[in-house]
N, C-alpha and C. Protein backbone atom coordinates (compact mmCIF):
# COMPACT_ATOMS: atom_id res chain seq x y z
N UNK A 1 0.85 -1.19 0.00
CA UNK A 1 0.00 0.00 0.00
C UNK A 1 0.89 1.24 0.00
N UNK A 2 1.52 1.50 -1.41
CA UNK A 2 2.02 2.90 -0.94
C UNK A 2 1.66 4.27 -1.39
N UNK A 3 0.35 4.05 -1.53
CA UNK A 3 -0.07 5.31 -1.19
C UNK A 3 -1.27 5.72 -0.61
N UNK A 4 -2.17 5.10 0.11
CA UNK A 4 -3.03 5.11 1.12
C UNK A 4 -3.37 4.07 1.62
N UNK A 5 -3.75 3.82 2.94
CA UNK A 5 -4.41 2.79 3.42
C UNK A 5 -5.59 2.12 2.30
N UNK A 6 -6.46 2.99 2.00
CA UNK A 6 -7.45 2.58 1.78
C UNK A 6 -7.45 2.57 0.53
N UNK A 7 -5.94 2.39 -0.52
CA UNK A 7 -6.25 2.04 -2.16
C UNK A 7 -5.23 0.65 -1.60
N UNK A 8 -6.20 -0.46 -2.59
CA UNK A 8 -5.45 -1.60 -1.92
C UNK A 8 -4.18 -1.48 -3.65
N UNK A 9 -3.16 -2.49 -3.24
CA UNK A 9 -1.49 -2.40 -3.45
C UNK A 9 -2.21 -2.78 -5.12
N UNK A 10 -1.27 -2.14 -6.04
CA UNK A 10 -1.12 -2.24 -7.26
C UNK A 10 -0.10 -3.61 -7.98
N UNK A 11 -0.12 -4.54 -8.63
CA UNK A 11 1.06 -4.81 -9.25
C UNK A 11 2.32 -4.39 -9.58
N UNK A 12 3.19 -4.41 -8.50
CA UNK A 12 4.57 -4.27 -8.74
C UNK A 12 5.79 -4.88 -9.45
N UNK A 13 6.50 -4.19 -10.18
CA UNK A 13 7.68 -4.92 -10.54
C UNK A 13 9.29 -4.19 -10.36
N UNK A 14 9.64 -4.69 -9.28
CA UNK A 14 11.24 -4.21 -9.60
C UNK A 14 12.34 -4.01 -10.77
N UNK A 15 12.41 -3.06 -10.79
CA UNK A 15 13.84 -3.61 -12.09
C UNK A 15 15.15 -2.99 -11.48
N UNK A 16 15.98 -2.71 -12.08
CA UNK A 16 17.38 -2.14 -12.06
C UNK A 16 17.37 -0.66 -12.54
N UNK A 17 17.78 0.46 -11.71
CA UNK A 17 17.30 1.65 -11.99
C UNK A 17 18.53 2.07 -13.45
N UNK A 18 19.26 1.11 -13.56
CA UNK A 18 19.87 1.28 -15.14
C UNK A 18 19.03 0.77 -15.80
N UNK A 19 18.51 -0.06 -16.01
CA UNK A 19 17.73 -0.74 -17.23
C UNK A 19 16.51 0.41 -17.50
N UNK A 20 15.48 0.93 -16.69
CA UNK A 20 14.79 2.52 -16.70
C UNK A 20 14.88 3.80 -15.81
N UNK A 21 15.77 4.02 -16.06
CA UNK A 21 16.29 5.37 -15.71
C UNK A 21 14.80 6.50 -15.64
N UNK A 22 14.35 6.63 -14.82
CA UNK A 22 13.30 7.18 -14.93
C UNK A 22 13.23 8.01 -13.36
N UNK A 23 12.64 9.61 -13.29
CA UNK A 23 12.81 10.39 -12.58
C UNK A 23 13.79 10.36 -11.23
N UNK A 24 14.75 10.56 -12.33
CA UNK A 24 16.34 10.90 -11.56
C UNK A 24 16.38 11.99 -10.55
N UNK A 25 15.77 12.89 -10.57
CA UNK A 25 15.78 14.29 -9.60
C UNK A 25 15.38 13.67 -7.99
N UNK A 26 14.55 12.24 -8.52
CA UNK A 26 14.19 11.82 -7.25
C UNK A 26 14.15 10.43 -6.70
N UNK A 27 15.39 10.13 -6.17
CA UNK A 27 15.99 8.73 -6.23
C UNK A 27 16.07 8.46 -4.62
N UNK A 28 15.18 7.36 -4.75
CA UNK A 28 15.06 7.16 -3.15
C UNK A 28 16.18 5.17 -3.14
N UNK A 29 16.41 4.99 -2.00
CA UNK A 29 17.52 3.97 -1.86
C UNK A 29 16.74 3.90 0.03
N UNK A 30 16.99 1.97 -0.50
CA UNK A 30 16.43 1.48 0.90
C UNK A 30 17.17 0.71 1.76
N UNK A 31 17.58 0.91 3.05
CA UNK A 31 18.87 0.40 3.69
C UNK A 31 18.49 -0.11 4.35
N UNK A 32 18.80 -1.19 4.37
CA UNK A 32 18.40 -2.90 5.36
C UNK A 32 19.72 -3.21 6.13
N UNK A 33 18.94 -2.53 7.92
CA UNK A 33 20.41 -3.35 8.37
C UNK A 33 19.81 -3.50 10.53
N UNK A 34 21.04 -4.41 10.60
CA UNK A 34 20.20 -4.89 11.81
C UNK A 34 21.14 -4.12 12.80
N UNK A 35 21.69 -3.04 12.48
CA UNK A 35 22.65 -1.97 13.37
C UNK A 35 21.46 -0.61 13.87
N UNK A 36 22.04 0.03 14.82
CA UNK A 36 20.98 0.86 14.87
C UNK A 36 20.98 1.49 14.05
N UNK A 37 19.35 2.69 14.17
CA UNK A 37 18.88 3.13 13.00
C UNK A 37 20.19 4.58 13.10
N UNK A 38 20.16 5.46 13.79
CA UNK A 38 20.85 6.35 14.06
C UNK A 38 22.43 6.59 13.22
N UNK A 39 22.59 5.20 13.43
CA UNK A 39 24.53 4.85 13.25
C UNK A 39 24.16 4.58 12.04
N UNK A 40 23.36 3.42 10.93
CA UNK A 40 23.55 3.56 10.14
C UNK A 40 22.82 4.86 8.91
N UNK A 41 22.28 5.40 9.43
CA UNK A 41 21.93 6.92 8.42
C UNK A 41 23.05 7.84 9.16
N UNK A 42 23.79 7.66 10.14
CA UNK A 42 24.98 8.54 10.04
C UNK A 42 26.15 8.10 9.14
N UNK A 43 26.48 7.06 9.10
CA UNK A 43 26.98 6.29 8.28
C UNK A 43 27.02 6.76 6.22
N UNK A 44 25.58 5.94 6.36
CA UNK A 44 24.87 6.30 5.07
C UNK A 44 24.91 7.81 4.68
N UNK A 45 25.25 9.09 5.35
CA UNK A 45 24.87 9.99 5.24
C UNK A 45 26.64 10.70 4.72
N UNK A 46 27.67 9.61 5.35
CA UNK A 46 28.89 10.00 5.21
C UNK A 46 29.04 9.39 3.59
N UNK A 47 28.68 8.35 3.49
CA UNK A 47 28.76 8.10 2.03
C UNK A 47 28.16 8.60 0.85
N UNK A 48 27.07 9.50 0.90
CA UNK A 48 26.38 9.89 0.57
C UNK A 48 27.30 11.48 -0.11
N UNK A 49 27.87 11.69 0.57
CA UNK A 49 28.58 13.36 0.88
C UNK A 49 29.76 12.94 0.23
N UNK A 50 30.37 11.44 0.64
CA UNK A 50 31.58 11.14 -0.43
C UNK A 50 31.88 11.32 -1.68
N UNK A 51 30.43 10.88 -2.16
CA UNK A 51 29.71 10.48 -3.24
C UNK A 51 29.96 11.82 -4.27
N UNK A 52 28.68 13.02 -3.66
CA UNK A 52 28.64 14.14 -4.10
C UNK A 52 28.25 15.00 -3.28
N UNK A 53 29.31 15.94 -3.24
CA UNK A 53 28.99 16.86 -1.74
C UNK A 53 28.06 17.59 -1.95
N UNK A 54 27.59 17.79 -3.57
CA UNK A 54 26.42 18.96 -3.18
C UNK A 54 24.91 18.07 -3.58
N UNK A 55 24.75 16.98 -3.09
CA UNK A 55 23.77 16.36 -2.94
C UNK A 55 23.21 16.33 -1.06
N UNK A 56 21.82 16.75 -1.16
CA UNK A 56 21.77 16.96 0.15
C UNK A 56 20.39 15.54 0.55
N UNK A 57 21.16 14.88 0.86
CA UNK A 57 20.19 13.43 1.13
C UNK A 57 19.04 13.62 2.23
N UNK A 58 18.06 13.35 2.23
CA UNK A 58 17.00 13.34 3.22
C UNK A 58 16.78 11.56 3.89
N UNK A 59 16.94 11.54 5.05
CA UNK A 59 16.70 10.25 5.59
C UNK A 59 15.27 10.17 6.52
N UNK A 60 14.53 8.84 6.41
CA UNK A 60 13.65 8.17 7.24
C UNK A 60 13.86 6.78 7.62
N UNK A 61 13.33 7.04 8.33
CA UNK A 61 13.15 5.64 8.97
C UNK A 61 11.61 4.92 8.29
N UNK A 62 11.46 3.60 8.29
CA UNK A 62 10.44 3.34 7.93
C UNK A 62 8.83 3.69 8.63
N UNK A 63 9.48 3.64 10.29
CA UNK A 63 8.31 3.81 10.95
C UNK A 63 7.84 5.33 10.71
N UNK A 64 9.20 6.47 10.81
CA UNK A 64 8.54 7.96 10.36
C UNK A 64 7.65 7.83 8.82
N UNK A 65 8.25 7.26 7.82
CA UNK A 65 7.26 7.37 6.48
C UNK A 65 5.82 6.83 7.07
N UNK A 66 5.77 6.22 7.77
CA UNK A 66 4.59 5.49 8.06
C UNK A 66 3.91 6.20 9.06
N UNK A 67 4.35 6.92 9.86
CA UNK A 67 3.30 7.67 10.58
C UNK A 67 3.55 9.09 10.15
N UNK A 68 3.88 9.30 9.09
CA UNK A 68 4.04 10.83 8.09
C UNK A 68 2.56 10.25 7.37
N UNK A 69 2.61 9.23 6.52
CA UNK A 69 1.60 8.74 5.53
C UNK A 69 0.13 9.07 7.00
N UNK A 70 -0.15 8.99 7.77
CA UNK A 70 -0.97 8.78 8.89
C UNK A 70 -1.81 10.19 9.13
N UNK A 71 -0.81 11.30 8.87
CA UNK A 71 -0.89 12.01 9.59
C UNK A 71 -2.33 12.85 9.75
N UNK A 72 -2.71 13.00 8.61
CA UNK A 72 -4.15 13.85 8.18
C UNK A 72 -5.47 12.48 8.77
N UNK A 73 -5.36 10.76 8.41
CA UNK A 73 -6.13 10.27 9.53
C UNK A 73 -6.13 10.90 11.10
N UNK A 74 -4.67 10.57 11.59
CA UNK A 74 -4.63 11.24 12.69
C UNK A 74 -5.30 12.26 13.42
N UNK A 75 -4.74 13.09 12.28
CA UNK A 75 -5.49 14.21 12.96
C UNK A 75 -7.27 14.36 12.71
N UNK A 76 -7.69 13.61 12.55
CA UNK A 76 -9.00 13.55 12.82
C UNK A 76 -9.75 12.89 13.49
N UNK A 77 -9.12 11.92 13.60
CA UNK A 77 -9.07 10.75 14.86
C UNK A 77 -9.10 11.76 15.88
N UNK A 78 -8.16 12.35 16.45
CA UNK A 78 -7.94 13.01 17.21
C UNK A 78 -8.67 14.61 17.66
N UNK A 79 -9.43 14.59 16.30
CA UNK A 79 -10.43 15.87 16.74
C UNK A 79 -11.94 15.34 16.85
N UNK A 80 -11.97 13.73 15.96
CA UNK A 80 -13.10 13.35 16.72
C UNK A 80 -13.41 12.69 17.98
N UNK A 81 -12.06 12.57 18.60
CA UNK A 81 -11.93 11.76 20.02
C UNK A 81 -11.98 12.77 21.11
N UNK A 82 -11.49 14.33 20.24
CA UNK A 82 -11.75 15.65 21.50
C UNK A 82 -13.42 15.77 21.66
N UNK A 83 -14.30 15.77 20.39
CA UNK A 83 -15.53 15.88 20.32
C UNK A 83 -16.14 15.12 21.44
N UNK A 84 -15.93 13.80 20.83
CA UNK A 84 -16.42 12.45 21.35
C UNK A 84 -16.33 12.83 23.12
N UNK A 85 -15.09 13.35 24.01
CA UNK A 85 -14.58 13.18 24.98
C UNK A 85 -15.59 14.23 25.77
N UNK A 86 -15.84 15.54 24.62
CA UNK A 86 -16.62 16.89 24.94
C UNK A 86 -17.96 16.71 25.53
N UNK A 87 -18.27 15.68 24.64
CA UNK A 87 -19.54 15.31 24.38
C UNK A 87 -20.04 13.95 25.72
N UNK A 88 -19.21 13.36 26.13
CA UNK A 88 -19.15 12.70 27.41
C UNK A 88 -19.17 13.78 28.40
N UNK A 89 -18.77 14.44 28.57
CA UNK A 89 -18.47 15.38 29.80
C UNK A 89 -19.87 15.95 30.16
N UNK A 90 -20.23 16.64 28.42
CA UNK A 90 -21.54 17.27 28.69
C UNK A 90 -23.07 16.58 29.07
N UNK A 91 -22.41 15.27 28.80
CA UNK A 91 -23.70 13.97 28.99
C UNK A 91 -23.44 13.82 30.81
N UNK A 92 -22.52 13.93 31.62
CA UNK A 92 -22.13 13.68 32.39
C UNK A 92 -22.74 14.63 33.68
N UNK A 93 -22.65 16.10 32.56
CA UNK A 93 -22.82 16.96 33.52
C UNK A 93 -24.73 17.06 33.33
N UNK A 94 -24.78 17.11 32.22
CA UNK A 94 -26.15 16.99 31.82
C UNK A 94 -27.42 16.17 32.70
N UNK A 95 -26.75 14.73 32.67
CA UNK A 95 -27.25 14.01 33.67
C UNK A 95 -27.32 14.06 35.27
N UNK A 96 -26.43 14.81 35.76
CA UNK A 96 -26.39 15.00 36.96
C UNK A 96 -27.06 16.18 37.26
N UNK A 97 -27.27 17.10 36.18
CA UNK A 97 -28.09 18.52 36.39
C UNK A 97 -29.32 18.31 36.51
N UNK A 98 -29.67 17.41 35.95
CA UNK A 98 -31.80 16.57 35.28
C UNK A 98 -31.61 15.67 36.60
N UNK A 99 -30.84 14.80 37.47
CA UNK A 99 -31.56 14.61 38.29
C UNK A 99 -31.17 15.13 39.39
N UNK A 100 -30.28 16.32 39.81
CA UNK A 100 -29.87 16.67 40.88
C UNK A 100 -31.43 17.79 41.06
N UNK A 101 -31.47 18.37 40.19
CA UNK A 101 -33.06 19.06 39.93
C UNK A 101 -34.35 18.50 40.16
N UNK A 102 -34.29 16.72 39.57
CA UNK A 102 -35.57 16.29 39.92
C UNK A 102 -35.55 15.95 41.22
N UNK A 103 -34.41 15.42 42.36
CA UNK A 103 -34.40 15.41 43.67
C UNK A 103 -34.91 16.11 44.57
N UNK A 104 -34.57 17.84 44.13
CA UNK A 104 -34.96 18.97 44.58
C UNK A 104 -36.20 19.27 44.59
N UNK A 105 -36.64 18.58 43.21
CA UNK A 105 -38.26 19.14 43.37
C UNK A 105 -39.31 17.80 43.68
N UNK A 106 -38.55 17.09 43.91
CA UNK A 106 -38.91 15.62 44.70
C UNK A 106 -38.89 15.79 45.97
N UNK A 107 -38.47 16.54 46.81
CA UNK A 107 -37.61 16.64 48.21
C UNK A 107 -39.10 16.26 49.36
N UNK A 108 -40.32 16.95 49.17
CA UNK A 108 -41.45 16.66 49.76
C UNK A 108 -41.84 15.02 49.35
N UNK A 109 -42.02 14.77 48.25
CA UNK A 109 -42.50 12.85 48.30
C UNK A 109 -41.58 11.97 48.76
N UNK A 110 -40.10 12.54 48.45
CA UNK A 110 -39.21 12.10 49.13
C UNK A 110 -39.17 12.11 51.25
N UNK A 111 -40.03 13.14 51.11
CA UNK A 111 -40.03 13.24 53.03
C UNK A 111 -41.03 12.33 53.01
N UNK A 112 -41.99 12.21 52.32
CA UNK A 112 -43.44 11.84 52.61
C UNK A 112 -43.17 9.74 52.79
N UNK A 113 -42.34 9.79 51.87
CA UNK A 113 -42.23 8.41 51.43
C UNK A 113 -40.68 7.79 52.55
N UNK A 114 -40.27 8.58 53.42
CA UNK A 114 -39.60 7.95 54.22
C UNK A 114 -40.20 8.18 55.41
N UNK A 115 -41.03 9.22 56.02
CA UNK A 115 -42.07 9.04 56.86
C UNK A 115 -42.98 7.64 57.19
N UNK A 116 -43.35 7.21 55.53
CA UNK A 116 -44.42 6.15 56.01
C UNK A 116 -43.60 4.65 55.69
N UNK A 117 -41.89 4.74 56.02
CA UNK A 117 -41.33 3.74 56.48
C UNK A 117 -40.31 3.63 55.35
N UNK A 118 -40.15 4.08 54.26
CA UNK A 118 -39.17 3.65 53.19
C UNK A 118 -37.41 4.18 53.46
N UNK A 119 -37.29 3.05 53.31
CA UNK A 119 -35.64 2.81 53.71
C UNK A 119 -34.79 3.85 52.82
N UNK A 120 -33.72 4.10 53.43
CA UNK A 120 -32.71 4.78 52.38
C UNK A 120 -32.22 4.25 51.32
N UNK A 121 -32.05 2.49 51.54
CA UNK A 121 -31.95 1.72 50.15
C UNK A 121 -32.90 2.17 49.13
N UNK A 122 -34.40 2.18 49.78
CA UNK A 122 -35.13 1.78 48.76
C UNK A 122 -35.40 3.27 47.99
N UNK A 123 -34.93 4.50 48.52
CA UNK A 123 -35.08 5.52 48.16
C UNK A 123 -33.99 5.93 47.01
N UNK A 124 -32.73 5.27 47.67
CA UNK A 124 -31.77 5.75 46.65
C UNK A 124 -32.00 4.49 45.42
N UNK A 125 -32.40 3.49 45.07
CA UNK A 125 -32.78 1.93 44.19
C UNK A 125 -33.77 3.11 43.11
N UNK A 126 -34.98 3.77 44.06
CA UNK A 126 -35.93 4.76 43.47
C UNK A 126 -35.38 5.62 42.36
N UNK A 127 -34.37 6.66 42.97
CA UNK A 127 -33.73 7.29 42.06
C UNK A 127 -32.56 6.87 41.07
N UNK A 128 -32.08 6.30 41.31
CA UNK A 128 -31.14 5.33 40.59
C UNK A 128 -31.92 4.54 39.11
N UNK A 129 -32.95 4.16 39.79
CA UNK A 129 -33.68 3.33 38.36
C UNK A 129 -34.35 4.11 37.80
N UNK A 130 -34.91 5.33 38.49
CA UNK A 130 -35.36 6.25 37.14
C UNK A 130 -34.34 6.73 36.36
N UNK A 131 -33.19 7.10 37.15
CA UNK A 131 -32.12 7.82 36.10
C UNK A 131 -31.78 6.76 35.24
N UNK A 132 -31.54 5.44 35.73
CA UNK A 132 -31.15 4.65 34.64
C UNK A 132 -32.53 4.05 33.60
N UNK A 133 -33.07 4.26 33.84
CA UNK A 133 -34.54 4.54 32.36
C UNK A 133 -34.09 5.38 31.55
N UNK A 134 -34.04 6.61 32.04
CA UNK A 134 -33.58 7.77 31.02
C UNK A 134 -32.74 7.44 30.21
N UNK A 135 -31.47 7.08 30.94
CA UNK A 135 -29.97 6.71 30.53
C UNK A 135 -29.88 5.91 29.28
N UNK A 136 -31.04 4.36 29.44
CA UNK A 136 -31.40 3.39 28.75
C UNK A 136 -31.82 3.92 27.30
N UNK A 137 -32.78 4.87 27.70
CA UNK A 137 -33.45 5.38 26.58
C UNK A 137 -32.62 6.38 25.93
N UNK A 138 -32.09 7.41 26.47
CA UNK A 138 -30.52 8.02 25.00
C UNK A 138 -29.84 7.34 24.87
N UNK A 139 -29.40 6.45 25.60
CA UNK A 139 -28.75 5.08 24.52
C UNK A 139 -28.76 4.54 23.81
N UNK A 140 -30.04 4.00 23.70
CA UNK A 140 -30.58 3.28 22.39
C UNK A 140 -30.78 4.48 21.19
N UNK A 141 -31.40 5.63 21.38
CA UNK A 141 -31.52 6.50 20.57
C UNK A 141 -30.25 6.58 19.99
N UNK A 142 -29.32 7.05 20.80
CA UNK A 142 -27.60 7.33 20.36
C UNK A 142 -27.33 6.34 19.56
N UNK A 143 -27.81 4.79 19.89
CA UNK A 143 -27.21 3.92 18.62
C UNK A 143 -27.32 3.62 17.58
N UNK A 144 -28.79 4.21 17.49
CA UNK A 144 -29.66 3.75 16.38
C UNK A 144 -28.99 4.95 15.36
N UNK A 145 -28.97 6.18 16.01
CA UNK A 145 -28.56 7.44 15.52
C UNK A 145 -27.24 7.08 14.70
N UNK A 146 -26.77 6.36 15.69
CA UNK A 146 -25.04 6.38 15.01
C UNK A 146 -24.78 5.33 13.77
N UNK A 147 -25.62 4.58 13.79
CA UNK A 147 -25.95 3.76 12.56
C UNK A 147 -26.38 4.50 11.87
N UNK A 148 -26.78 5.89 11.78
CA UNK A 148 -27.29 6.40 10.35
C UNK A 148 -25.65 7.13 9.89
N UNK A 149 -24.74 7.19 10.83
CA UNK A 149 -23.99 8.35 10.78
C UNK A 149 -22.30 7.65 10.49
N UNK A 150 -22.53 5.57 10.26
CA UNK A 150 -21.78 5.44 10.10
C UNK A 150 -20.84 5.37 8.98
N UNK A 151 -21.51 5.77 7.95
CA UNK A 151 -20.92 5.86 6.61
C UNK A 151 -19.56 7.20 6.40
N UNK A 152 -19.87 8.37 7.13
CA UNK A 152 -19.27 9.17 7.22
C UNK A 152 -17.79 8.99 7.72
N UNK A 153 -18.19 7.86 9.02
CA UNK A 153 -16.84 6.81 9.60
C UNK A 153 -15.82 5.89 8.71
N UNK A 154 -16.25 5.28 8.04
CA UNK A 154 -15.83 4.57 7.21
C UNK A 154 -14.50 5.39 7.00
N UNK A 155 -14.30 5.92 6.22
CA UNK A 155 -13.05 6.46 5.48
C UNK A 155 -11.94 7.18 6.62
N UNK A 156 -12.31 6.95 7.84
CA UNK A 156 -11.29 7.12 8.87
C UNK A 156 -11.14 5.92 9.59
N UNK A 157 -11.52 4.88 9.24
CA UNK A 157 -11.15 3.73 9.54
C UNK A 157 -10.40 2.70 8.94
N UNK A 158 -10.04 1.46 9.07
CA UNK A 158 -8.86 0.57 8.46
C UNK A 158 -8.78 -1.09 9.13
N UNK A 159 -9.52 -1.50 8.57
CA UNK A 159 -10.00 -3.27 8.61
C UNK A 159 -10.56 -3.05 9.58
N UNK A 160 -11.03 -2.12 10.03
CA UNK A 160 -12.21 -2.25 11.36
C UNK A 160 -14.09 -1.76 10.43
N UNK A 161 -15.08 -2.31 11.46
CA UNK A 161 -16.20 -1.98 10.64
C UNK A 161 -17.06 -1.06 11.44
N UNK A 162 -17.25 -0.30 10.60
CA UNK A 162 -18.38 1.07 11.10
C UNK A 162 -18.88 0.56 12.22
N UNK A 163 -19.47 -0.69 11.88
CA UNK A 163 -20.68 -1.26 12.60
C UNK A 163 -20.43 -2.51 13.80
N UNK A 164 -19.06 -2.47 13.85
CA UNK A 164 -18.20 -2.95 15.11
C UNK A 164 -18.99 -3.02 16.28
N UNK A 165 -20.09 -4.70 15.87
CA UNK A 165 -20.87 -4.77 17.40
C UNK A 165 -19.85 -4.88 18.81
N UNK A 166 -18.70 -5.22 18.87
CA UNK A 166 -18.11 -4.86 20.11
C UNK A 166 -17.60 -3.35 20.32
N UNK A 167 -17.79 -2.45 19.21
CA UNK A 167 -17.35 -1.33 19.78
C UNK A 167 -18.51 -0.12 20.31
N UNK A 168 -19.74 -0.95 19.60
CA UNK A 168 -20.97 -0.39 19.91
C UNK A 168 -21.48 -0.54 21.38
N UNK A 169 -21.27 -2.37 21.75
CA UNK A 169 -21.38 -2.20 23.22
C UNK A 169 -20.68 -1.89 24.45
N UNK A 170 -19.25 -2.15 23.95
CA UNK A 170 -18.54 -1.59 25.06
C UNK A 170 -18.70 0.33 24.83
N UNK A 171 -18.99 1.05 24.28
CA UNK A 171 -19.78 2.54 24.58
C UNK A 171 -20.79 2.94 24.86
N UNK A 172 -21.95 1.42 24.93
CA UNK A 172 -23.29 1.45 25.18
C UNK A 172 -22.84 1.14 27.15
N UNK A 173 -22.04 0.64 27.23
CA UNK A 173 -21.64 0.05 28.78
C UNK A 173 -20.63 1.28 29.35
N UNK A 174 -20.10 1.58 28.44
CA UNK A 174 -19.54 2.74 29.16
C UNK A 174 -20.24 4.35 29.64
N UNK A 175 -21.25 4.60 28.60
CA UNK A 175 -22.29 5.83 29.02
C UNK A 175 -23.49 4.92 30.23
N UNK A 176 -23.38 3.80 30.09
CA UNK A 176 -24.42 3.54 31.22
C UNK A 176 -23.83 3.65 32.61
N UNK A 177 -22.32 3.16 33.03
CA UNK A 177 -21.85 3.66 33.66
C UNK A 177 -21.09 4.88 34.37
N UNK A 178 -21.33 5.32 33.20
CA UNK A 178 -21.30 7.09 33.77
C UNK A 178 -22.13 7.93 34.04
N UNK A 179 -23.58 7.06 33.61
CA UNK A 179 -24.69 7.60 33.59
C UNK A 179 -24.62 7.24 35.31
N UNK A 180 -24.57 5.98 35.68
CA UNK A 180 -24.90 5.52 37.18
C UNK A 180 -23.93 6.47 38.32
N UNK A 181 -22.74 6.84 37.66
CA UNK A 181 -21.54 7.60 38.61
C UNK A 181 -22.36 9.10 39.08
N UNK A 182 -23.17 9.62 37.62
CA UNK A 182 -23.51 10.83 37.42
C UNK A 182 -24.96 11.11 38.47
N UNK A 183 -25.57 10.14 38.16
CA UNK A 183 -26.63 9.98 39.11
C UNK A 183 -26.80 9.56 40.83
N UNK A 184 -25.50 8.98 41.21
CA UNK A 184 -25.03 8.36 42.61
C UNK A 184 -24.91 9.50 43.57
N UNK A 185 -24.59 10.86 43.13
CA UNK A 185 -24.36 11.88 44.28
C UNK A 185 -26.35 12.42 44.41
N UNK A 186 -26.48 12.25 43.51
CA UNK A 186 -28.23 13.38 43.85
C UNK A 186 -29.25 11.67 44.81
N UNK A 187 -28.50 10.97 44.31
CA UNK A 187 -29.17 9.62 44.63
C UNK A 187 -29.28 9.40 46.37
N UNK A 188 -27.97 9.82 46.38
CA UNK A 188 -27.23 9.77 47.66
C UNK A 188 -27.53 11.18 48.58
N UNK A 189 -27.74 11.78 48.26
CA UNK A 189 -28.23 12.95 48.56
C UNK A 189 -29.53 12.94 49.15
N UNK A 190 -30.23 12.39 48.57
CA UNK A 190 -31.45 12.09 48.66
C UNK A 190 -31.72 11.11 49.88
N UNK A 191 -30.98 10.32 50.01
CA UNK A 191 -31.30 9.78 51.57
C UNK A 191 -30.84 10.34 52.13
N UNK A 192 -30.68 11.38 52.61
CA UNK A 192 -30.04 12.01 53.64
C UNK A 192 -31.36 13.18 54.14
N UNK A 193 -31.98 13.28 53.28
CA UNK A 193 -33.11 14.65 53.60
C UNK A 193 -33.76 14.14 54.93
N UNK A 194 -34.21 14.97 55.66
CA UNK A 194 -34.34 14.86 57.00
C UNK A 194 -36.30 14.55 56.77
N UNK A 195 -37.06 13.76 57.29
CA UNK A 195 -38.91 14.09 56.79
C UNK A 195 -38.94 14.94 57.46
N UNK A 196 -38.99 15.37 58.64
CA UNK A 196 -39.61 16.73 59.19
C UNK A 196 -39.32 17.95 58.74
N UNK A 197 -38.36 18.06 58.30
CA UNK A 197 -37.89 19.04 57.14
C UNK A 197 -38.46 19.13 56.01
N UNK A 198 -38.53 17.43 55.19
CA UNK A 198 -38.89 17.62 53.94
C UNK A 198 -40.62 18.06 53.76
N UNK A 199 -41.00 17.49 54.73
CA UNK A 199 -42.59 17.50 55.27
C UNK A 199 -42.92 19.07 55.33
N UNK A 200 -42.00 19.91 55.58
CA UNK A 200 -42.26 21.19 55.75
C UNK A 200 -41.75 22.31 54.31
N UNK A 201 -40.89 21.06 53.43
CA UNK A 201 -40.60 21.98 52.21
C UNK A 201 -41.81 22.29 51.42
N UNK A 202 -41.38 23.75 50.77
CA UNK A 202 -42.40 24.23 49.54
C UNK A 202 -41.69 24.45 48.60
């Protein structure tokens, strides 16, 4: 593949750069050796200058051509993984804002309902499983969503598939658990309200 990932390899044939002499201005030479890389392009670089001093040789290594060829994937990888990361945070904070709010304005059924005996388990189980309904439900939306949106993926990817059922659920398991982290402080919070207090909120 040398010139994108994603054009697969052409029919090659070696020859002898005497037999077709063909664009001389730009003559690349490939050095196979099991010395380090450093020593031998310092090396290579002295022979090179022997050769013809006003030739000014450019050296790589194979792994730099290869993550040079990368670079424009990369960098989008990398601005969709800032998105992606943005976009967790704001789900994070999002979720903890919707139920730290519904607690608040829960705070009276919440007095009412530990008055007539309900445990702090069963109060925080209460809030916990509604948030995780919600949670359940932009999830599934989010996936279904992202199946419309995976075609756009494709061409930043490389023997992996848009539609990568393990990469779908391990992010379906990972927002559910951040969903549960996000929801655990208002949850927790919530058993703590005092009833004679809450009994008296407006």
């Amino acid at each position: 593949r040398d010139r994108s990932l994603e054009v697969q390899p052409a029919p090659t044939v070696y020859v002898s750069y005497r037999q077709r002499p063909q664009a001389t201005y730009r003559f690349d030479a490939v050095i196979r050796s099991a010395a380090d890389p450093a020593t031998t392009l310092s090396e290579a670089r002295k022979i090179v200058t022997e050769l013809d001093p006003n030739v000014a040789p450019k050296f790589s290594t194979f792994t730099q051509v290869f993550s040079a060829s990368l670079h424009d994937r990369r960098f989008n990888l990398v601005l969709m993984g800032t998105f992606a990361v943005s976009a967790l945070v704001l789900a994070v904070i999002g979720i903890y804002g919707v139920i730290a709010f519904s607690v608040a304005r829960r705070t009276r059924e919440i007095g009412v309902r530990m008055a007539l005996g309900a445990t702090t388990t069963k109060i925080q189980k209460l809030i916990l499983s509604q948030a995780m309904l919600t949670a359940v439900g932009g999830i599934a939306a989010g996936v279904a969503a992202s199946f419309l949106l995976t075609r756009s993926m494709q061409s930043l990817l490389f023997q992996v598939s848009s539609t990568d059922p393990l990469t779908f659920a391990a992010v379906a398991v990972l927002l559910l658990a951040v969903a549960v982290l996000a929801a655990y402080i208002p949850a927790r919070r919530a058993t703590k309200v005092d009833p004679n207090i809450a009994l008296r909120y407006q």
